[in-house]
Protein backbone atom coordinates (compact mmCIF):
# COMPACT_ATOMS: atom_id res chain seq x y z
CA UNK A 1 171.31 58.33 4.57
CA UNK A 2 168.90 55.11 4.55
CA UNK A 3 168.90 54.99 8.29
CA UNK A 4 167.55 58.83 8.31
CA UNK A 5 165.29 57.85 6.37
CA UNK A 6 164.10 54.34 7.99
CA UNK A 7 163.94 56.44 11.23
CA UNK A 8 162.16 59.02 10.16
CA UNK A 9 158.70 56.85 10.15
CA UNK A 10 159.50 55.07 13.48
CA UNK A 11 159.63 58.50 14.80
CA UNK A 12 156.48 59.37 13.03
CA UNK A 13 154.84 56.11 14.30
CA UNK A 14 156.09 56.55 17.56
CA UNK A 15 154.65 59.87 18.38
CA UNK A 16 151.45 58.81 16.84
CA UNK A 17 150.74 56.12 19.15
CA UNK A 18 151.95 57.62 22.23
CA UNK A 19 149.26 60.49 21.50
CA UNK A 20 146.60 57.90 21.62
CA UNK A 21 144.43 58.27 24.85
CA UNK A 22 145.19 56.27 27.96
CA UNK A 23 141.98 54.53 27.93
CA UNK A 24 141.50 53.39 24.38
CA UNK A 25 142.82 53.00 21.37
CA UNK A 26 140.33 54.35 18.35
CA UNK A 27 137.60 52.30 16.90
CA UNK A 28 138.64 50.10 14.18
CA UNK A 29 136.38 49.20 11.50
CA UNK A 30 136.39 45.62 10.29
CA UNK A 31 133.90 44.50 7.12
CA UNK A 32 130.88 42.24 7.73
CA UNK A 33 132.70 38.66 8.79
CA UNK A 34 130.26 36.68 6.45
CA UNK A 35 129.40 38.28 2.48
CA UNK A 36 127.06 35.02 1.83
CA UNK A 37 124.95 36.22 4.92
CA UNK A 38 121.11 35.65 3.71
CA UNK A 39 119.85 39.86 3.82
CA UNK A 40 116.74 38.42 5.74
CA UNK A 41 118.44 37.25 8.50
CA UNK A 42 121.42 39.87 8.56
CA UNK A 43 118.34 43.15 8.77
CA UNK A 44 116.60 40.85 11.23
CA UNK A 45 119.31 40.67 13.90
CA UNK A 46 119.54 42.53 16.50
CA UNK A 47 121.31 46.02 16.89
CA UNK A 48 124.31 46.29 19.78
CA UNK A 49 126.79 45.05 21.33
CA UNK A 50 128.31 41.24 20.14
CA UNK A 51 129.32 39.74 23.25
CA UNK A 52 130.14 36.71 21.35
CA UNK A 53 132.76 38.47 19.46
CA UNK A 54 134.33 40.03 22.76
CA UNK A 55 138.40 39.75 23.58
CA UNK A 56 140.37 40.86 26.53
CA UNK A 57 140.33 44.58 25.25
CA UNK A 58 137.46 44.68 22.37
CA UNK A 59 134.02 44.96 21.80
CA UNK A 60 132.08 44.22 18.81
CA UNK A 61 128.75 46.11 17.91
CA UNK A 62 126.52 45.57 14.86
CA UNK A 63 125.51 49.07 13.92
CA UNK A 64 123.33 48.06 11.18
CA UNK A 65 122.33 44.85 8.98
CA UNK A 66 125.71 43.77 7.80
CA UNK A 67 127.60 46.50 9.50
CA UNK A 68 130.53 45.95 12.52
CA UNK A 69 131.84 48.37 14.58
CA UNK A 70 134.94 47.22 16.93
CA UNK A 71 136.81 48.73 19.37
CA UNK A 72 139.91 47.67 20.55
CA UNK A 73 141.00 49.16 24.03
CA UNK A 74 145.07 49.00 25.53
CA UNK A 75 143.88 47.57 28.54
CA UNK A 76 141.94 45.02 29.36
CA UNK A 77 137.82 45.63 29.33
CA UNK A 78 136.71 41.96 29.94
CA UNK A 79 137.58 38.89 31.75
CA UNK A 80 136.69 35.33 31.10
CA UNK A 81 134.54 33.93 33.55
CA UNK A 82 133.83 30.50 35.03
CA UNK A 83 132.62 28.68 32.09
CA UNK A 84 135.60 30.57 30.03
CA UNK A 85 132.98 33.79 28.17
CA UNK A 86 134.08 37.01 28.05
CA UNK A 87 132.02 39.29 30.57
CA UNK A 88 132.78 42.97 31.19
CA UNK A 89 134.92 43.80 33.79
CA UNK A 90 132.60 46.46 36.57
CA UNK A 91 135.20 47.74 39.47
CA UNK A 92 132.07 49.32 40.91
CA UNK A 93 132.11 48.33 45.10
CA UNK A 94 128.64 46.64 45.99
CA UNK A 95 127.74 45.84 49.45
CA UNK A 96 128.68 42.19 50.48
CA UNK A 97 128.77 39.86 53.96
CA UNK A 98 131.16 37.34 52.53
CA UNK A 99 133.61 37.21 55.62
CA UNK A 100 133.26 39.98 57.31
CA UNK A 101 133.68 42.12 54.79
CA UNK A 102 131.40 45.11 53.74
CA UNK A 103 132.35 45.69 49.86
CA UNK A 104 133.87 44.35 47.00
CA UNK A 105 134.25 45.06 43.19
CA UNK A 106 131.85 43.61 41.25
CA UNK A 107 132.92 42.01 38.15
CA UNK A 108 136.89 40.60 37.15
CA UNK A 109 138.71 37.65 37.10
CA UNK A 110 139.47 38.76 40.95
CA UNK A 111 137.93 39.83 43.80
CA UNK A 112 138.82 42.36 46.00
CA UNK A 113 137.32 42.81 49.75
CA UNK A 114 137.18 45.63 52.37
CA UNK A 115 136.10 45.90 55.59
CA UNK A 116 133.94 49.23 56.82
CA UNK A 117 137.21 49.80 59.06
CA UNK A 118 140.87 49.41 59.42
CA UNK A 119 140.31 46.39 61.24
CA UNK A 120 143.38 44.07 60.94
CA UNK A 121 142.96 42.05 57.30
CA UNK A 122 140.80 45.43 56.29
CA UNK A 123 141.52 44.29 52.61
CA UNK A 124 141.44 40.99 50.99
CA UNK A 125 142.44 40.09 47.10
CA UNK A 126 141.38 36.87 45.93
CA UNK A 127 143.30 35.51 42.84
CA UNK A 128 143.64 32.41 41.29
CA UNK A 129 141.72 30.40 44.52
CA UNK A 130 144.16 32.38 46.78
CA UNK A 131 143.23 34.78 49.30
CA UNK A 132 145.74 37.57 50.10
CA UNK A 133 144.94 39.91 53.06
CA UNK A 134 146.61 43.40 54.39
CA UNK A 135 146.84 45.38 57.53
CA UNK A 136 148.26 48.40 58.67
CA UNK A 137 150.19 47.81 61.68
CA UNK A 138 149.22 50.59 64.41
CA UNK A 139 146.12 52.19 62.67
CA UNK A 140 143.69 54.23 64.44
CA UNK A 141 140.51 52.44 63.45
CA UNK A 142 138.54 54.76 61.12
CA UNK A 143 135.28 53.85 59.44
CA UNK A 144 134.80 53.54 56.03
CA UNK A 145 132.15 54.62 53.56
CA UNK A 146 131.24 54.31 49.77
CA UNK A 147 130.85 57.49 48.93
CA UNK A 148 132.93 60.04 46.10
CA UNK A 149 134.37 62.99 47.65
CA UNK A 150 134.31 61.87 51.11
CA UNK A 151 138.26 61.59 52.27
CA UNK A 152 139.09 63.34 55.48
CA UNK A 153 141.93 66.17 54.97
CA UNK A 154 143.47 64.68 58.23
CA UNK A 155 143.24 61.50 59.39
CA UNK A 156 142.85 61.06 63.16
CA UNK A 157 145.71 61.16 65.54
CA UNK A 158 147.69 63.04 62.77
């Protein structure tokens, strides 16, 4: 009978949390960090996000003098960066000549490369100060484009 009963809220729990979105988990609300804060300088700061209080998969906003608003993701929404701060990660493709190459993303711990065709090494992933490159062995060269909405219903020779 105690088992029913200690499964019954791991069921409960269970079903809860895999109903959350795949994106983010909801906005939790944590209490001002610092209740000796002088009110002069808490109403003169400034209104937004905290990147100073960023994580791997949060974000900290002051919504009002002495009020915090965070939001804690389940995936990752920043990536440390050179000199080890938290920046927000952008997969976004902007134009690029580094190698050969015509875009990449353009903000993460790693960078990813592609040519305007299926030339061979078409894509490269650079990750840790290692450069991985792919091909596709017997592709008909097709040119590339950054665009939405623009993929072919048939590829050529198919």
């Amino acid at each position: 009978m105690k088992r029913r009963f200690l499964l019954l809220p791991l069921a409960i729990l269970a079903v809860i949390t895999g109903s959350l979105p795949a994106q983010a988990a909801p906005a939790i609300r944590f209490p001002s960090t610092s209740q000796s804060q002088s009110t002069a300088a808490s109403s003169q700061a400034p209104i937004g996000e905290l990147p100073e209080r960023r994580t791997q998969a949060s974000k900290t906003e002051r919504t009002a003098p002495g009020k915090y608003r965070t939001t804690v993701f389940n995936a990752p929404v920043n990536y440390r960066d050179a000199q080890g701060k938290w920046q927000l990660i952008d997969s976004t493709l902007v134009g690029t000549t580094q190698g050969g190459y015509a875009w990449r993303n353009s903000a993460n711990s790693f960078g990813v490369f592609f040519k305007k065709s299926l030339d061979p090494n078409y894509l490269r992933l650079d990750v840790g100060g290692k450069s991985f490159m792919q091909s596709l062995a017997g592709a008909t060269c097709w040119q590339g484009c950054k665009r939405a909405g623009l993929i072919p219903r048939r590829l050529p020779g198919g």
